[in-house]
N, C-alpha and C. Protein backbone atom coordinates (compact mmCIF):
# COMPACT_ATOMS: atom_id res chain seq x y z
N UNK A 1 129.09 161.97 162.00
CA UNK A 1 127.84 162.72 161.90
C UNK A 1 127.04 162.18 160.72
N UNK A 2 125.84 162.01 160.72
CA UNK A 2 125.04 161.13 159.93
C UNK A 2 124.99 162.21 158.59
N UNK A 3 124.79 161.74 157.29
CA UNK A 3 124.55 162.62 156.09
C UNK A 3 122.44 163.08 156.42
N UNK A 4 122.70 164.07 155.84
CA UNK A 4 121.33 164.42 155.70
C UNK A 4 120.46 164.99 154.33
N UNK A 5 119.88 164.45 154.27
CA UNK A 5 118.79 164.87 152.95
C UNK A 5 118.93 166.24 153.24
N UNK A 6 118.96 167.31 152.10
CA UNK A 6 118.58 168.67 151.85
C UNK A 6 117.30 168.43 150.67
N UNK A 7 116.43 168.97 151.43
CA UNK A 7 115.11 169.13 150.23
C UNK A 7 114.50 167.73 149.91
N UNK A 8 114.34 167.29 148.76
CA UNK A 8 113.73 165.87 148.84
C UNK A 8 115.03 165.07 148.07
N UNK A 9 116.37 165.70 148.69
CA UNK A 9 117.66 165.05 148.19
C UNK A 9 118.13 163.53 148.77
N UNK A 10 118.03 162.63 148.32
CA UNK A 10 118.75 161.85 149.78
C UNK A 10 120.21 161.66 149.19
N UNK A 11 121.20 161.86 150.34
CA UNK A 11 122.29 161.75 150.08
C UNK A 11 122.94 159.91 150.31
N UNK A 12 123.26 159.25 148.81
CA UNK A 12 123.81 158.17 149.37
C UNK A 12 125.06 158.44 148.94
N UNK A 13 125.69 157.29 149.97
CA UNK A 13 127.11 156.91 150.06
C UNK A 13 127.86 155.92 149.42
N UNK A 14 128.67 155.25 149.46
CA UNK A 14 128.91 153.82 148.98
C UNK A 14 128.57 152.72 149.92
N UNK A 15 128.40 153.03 151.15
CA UNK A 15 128.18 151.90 152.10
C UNK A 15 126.40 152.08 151.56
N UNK A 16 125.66 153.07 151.69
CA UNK A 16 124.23 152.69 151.11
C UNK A 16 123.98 152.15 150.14
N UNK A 17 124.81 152.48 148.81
CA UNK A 17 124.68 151.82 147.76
C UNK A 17 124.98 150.61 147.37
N UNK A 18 125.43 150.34 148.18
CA UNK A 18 126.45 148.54 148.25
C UNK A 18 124.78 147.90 148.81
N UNK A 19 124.42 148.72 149.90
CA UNK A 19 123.16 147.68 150.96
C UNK A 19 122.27 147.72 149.51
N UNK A 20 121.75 148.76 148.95
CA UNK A 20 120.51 148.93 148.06
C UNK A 20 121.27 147.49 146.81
N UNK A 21 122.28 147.85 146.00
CA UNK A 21 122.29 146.92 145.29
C UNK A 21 122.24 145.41 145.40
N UNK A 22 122.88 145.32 146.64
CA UNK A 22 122.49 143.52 147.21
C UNK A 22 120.97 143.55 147.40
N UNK A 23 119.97 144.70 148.05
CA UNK A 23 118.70 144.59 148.39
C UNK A 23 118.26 143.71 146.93
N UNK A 24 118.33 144.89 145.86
CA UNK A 24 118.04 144.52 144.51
C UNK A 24 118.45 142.94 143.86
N UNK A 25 119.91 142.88 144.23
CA UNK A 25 120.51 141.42 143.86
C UNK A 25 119.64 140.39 144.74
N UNK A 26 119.11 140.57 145.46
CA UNK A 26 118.48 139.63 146.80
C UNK A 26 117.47 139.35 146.08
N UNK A 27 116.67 140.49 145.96
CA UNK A 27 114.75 140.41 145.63
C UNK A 27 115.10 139.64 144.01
N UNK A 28 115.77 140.07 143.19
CA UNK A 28 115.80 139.48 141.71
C UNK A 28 115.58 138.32 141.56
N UNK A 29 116.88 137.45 142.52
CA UNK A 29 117.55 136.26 142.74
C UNK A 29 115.68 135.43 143.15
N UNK A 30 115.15 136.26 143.98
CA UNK A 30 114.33 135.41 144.60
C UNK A 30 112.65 135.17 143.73
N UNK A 31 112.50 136.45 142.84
CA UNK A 31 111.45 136.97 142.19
C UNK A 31 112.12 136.35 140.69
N UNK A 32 112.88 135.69 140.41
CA UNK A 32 113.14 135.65 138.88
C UNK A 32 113.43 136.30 138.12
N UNK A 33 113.76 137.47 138.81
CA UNK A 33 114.06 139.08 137.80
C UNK A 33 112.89 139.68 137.68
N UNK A 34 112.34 139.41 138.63
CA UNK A 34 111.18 140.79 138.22
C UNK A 34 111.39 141.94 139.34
N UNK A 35 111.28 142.77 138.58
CA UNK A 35 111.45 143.97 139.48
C UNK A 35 110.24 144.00 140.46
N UNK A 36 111.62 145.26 141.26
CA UNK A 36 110.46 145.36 142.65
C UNK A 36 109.28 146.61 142.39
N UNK A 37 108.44 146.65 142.95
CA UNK A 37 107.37 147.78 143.39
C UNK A 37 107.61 148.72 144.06
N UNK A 38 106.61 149.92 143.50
CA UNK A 38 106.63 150.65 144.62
C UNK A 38 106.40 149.85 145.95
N UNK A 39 105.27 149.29 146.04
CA UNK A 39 105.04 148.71 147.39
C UNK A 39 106.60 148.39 148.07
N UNK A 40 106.96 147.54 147.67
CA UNK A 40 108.66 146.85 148.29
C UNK A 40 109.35 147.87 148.26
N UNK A 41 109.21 148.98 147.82
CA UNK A 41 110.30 149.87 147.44
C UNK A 41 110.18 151.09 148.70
N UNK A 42 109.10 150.99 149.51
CA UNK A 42 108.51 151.69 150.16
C UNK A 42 109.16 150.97 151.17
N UNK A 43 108.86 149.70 151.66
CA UNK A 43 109.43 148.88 152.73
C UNK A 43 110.76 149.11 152.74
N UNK A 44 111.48 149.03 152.05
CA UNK A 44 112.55 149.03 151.58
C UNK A 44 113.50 150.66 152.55
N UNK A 45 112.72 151.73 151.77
CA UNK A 45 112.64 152.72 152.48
C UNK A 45 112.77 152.96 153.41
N UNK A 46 111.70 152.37 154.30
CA UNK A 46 111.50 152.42 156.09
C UNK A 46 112.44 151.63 156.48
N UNK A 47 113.07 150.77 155.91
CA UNK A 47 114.28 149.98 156.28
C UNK A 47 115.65 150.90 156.53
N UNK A 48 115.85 151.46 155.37
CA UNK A 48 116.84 152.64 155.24
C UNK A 48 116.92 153.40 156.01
N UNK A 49 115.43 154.15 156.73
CA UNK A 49 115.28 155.28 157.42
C UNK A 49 115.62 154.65 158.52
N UNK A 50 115.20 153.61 159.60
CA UNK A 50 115.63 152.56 160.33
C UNK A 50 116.83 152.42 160.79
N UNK A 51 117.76 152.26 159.52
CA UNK A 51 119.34 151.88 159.64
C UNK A 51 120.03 152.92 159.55
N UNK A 52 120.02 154.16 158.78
CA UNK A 52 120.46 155.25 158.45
C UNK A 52 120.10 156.34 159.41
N UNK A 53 120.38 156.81 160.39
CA UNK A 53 119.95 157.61 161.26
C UNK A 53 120.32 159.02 160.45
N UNK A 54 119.17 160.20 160.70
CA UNK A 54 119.27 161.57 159.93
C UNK A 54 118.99 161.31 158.37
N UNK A 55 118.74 160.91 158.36
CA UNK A 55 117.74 160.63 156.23
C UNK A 55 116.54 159.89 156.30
N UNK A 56 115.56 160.52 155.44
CA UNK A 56 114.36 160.04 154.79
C UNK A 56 114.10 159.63 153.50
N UNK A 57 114.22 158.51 153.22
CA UNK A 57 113.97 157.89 151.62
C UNK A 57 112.29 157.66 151.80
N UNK A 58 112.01 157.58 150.63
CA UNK A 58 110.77 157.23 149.99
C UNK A 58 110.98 155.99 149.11
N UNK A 59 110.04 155.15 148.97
CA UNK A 59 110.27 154.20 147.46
C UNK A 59 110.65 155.20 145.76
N UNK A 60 110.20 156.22 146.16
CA UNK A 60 110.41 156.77 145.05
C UNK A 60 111.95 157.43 144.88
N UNK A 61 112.53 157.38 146.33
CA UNK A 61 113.96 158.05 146.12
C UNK A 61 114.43 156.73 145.74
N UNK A 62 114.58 155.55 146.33
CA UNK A 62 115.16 154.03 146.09
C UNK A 62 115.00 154.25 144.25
N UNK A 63 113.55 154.18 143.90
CA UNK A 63 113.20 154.28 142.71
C UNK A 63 114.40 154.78 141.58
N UNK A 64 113.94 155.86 141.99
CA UNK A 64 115.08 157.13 140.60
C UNK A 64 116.45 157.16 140.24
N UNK A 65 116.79 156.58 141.77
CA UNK A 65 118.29 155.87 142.53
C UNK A 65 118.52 154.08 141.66
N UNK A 66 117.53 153.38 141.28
CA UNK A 66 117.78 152.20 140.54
C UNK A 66 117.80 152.86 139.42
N UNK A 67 117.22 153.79 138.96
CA UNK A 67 117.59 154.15 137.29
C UNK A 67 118.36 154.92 136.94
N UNK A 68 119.14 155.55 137.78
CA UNK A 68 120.40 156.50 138.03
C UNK A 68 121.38 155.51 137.70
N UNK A 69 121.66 154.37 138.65
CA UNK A 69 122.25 153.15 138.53
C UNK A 69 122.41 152.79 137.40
N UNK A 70 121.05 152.11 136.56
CA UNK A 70 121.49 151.64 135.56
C UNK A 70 122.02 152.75 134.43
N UNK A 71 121.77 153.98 134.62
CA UNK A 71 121.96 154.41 133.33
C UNK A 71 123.54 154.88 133.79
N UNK A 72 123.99 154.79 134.66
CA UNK A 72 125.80 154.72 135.00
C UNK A 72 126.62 153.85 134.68
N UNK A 73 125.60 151.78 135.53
CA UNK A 73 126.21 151.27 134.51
C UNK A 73 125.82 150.66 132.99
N UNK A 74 125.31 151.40 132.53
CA UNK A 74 125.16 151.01 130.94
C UNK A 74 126.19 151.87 130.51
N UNK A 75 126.44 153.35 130.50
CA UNK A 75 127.59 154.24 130.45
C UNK A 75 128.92 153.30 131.05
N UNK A 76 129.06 152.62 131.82
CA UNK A 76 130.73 151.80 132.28
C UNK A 76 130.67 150.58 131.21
N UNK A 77 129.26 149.95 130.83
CA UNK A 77 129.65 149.09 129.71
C UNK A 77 129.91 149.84 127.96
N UNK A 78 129.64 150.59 128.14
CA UNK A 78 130.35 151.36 126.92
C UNK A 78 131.44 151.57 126.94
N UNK A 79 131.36 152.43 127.62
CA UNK A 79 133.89 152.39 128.14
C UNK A 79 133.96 151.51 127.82
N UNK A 80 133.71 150.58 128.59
CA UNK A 80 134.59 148.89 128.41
C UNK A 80 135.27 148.69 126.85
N UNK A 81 133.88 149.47 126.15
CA UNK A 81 134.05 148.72 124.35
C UNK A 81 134.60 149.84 123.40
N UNK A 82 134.44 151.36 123.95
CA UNK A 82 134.27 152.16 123.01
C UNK A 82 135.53 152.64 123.00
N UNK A 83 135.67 152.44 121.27
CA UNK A 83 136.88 152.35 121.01
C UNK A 83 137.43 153.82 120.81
N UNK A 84 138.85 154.10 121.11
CA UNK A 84 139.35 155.67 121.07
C UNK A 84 139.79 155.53 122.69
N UNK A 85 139.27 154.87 123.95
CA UNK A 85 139.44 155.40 125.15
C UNK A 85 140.17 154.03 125.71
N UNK A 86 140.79 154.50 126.62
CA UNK A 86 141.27 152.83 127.54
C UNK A 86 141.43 152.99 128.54
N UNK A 87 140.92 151.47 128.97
CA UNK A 87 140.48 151.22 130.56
C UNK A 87 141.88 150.61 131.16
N UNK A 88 142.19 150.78 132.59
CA UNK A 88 143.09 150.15 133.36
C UNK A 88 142.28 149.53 134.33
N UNK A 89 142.04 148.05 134.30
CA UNK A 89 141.29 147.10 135.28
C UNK A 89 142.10 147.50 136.82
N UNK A 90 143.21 147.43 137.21
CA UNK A 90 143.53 147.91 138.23
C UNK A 90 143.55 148.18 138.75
N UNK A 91 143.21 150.38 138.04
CA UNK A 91 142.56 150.97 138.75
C UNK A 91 140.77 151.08 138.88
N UNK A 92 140.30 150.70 137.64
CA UNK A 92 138.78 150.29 137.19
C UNK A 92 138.75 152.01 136.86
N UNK A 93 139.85 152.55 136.02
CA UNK A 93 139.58 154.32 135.47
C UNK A 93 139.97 153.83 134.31
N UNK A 94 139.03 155.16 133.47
CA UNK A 94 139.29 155.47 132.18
C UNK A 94 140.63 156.04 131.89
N UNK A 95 141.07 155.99 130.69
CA UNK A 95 142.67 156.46 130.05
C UNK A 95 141.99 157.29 128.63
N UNK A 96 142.08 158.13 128.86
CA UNK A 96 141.75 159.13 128.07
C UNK A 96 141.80 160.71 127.88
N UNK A 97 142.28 161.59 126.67
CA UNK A 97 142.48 163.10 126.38
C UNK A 97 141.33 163.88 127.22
N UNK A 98 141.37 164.73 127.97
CA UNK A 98 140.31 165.49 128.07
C UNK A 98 139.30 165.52 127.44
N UNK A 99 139.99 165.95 126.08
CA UNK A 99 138.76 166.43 124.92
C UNK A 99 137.91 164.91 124.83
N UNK A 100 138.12 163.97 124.68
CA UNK A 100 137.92 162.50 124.22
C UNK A 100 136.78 162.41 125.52
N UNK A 101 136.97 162.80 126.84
CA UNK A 101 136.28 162.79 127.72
C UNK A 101 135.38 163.39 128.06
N UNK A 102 135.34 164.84 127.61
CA UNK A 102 134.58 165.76 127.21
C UNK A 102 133.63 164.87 126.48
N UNK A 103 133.69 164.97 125.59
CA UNK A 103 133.01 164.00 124.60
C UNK A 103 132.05 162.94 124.87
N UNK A 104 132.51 162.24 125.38
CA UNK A 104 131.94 160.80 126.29
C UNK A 104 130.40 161.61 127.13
N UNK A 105 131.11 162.69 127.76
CA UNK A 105 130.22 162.51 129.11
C UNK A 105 129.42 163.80 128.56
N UNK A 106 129.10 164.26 127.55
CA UNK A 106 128.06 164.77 126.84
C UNK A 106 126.77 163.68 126.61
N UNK A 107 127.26 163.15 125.99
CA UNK A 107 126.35 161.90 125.82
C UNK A 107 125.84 160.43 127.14
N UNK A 108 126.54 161.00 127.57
CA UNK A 108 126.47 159.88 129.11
C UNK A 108 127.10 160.69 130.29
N UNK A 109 126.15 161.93 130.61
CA UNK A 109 126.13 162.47 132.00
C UNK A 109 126.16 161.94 133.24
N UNK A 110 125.68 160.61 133.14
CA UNK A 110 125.62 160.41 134.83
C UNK A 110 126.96 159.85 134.80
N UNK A 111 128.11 159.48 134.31
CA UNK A 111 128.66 158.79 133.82
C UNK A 111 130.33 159.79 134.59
N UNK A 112 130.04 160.91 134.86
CA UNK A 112 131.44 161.68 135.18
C UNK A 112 131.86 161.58 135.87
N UNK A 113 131.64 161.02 136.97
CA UNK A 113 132.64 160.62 138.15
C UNK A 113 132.75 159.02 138.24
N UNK A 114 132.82 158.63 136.96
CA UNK A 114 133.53 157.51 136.46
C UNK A 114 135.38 157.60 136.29
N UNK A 115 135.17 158.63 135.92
CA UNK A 115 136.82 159.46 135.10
C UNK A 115 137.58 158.82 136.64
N UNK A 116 137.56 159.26 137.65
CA UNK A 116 138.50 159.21 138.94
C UNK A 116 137.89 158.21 139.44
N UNK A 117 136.69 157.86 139.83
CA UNK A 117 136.59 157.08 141.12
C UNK A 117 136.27 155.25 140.18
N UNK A 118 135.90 155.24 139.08
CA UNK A 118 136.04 154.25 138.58
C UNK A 118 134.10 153.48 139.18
N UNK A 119 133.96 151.95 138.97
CA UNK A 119 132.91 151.70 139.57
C UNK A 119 132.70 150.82 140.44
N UNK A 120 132.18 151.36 141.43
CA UNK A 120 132.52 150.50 142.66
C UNK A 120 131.47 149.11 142.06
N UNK A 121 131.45 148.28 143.14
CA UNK A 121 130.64 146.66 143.53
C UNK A 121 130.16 146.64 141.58
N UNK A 122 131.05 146.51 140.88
CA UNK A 122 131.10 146.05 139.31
C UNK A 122 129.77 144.63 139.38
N UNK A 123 130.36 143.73 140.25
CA UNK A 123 129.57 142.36 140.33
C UNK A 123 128.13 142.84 140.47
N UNK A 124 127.85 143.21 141.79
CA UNK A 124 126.35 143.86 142.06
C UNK A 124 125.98 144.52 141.04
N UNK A 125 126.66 145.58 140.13
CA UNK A 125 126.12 146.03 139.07
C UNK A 125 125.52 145.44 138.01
N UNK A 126 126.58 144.26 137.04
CA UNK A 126 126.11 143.44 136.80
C UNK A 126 125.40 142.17 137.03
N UNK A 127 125.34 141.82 138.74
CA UNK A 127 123.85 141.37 138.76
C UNK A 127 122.77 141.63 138.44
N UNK A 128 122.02 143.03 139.06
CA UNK A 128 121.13 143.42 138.91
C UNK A 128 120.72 144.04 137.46
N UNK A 129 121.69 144.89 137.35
CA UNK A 129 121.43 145.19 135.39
C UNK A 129 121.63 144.42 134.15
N UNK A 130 122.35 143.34 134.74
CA UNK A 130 122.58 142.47 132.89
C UNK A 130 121.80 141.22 132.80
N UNK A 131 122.65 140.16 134.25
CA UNK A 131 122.21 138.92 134.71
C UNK A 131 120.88 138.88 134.42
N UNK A 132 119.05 139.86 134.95
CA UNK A 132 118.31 139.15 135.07
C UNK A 132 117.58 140.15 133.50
N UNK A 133 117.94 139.72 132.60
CA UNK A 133 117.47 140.44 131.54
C UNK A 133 116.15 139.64 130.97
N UNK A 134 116.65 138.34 131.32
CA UNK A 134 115.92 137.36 130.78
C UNK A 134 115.09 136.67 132.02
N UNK A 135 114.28 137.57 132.15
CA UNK A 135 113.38 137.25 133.58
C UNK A 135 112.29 136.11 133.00
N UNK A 136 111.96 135.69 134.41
CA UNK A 136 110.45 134.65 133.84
C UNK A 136 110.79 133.21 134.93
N UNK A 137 110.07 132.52 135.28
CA UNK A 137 110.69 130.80 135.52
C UNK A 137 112.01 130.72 135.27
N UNK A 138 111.73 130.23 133.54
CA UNK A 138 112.81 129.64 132.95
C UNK A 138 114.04 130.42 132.54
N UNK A 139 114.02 131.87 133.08
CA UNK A 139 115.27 132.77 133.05
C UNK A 139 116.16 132.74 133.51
N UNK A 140 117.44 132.88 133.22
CA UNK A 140 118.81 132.58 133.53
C UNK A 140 119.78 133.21 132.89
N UNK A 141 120.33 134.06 133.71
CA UNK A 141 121.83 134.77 133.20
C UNK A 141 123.14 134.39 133.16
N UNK A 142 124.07 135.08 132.03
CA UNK A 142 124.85 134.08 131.53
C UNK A 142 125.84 133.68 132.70
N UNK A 143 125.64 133.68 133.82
CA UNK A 143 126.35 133.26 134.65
C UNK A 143 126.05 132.43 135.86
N UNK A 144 124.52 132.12 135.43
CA UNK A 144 123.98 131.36 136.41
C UNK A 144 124.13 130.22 135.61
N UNK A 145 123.96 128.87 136.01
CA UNK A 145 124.20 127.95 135.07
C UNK A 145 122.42 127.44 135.43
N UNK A 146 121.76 126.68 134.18
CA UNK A 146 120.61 126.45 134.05
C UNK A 146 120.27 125.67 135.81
N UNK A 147 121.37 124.48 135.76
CA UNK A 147 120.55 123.15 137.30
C UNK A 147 121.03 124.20 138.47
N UNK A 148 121.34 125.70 138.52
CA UNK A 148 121.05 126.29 140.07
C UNK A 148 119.90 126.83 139.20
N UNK A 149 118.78 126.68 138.64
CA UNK A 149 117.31 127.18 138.58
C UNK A 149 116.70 125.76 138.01
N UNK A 150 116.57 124.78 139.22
CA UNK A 150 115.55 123.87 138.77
C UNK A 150 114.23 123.87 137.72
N UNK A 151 113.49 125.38 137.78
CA UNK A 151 112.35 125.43 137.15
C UNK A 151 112.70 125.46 135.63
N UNK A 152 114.29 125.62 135.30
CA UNK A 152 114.26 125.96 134.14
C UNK A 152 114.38 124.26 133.30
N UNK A 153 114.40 123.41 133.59
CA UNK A 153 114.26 121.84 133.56
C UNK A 153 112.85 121.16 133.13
N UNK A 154 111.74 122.10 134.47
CA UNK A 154 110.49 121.56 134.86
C UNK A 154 109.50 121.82 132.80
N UNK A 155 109.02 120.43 132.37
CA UNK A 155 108.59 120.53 131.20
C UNK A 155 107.30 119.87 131.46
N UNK A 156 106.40 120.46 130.35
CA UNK A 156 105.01 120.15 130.48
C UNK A 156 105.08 119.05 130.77
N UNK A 157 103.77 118.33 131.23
CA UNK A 157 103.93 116.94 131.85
C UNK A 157 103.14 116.04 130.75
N UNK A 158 102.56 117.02 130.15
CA UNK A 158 101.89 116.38 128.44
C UNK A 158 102.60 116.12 127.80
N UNK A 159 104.29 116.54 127.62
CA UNK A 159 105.04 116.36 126.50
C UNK A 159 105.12 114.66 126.93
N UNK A 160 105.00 114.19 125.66
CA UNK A 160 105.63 112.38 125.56
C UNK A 160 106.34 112.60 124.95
N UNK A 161 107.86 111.76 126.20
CA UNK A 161 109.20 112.46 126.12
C UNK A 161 109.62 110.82 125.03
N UNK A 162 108.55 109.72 124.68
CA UNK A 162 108.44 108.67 123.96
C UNK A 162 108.49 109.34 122.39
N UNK A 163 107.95 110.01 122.59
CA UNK A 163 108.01 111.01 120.72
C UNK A 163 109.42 111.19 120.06
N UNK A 164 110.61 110.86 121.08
CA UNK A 164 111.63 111.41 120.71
C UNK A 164 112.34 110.37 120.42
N UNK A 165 112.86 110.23 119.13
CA UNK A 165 113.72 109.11 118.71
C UNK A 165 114.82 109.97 117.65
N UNK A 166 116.21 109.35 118.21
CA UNK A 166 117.31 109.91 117.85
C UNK A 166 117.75 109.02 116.14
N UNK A 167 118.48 109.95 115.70
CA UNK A 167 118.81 109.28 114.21
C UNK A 167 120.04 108.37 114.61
N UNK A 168 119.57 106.92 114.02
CA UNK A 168 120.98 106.00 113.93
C UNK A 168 121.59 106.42 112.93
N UNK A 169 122.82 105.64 113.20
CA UNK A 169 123.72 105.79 112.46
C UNK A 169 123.62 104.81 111.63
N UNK A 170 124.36 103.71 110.86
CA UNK A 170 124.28 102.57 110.09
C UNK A 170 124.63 101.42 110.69
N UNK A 171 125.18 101.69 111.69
CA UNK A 171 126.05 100.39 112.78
C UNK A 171 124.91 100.40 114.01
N UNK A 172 124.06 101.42 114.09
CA UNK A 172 123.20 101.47 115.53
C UNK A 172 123.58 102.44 116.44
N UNK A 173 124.67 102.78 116.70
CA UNK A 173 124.88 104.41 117.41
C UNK A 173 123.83 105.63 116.50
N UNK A 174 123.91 106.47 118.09
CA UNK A 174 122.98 107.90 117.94
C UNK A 174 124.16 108.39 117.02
N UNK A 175 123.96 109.04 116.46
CA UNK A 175 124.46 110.39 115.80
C UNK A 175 124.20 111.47 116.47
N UNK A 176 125.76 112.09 116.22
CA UNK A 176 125.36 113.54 116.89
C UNK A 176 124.71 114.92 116.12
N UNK A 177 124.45 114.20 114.95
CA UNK A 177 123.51 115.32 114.04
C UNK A 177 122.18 115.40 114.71
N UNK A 178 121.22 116.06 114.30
CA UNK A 178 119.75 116.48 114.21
C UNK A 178 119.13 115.21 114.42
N UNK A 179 117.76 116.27 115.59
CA UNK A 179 117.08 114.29 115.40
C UNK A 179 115.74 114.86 115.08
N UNK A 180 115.03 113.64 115.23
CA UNK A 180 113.63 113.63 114.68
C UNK A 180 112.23 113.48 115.45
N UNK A 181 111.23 113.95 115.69
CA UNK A 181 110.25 113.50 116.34
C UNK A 181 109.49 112.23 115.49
N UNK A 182 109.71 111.10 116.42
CA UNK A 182 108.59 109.74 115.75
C UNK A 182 109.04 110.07 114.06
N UNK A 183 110.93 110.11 114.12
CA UNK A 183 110.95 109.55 113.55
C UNK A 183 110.61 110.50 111.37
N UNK A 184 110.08 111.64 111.74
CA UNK A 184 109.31 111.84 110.29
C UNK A 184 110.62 112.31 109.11
């Protein structure tokens, strides 16, 4: 039986949330990290409503739903570090006192059904929230390596790449110290 929105609720699942975060990992990958629009976010939507029989999203439910996201996983990269609590990769759950947990999820509410269910598609998470931080052309996350983004290579075509002369050594080899432009 299909889930259904109550009110302007939409109910996702993990199979929706898996599609939305690749959507996101998709558009990033292709836009350089720039986020999407309402406009796309709307398409996006009618896509959902489309595939999802019995629910109505809006760009604005997708919307609130990407910042729900991140502020869950920015809360799972804290666990990771914060010291007093411990993680079991295994299960991908926290190890921690009640009270200690209590604690936590005062300060990082969206963050409570971390305790049991742990976080699903980790990778997709950190695609979309860490990877494209450093948006633009020449942006690249620490796991993309620079030559899978050709543009990040592409240099003014004014630079005279002739300006660049490396420091010898005394025998005629480069040195691997500091070099010099023309030399000054």
């Amino acid at each position: 039986m299909p889930q259904k929105a109550s009110g302007d609720t939409y109910v996702w699942d993990p199979i929706k949330e898996k599609k939305f975060l690749e959507k996101l990992d998709e558009y990033l990958v292709i836009t350089g990290g720039k986020q999407p629009t309402l406009a796309v976010l709307n398409i996006w939507a009618a896509q959902f409503n489309a595939e999802f029989e019995g629910v109505h999203a809006f760009g604005t439910t997708l919307s609130q739903k990407k910042d729900r996201m991140k502020k869950i996983y920015k809360g799972w990269k804290v666990l990771q570090t914060r010291t007093g609590l411990g993680y079991d990769p295994v299960t991908d759950l926290v190890i921690c006192s009640d009270e200690e947990w209590q604690s936590f999820v005062q300060v990082h509410k969206e963050c409570k059904h971390l305790r049991h269910k742990g976080l699903r598609n980790k990778e997709l998470y950190y695609s979309v929230f860490d990877k494209y931080h450093a948006a633009g052309a020449s942006g690249y996350g620490s796991v993309t390596m620079p030559d899978e983004n050709p543009s990040y290579f592409d240099f003014d075509a004014s630079m005279d790449s002739s300006a660049y002369q490396p420091i010898l050594e005394e025998d005629g080899t480069p040195t691997t110290g500091p070099h010099n432009l023309n030399n000054m």
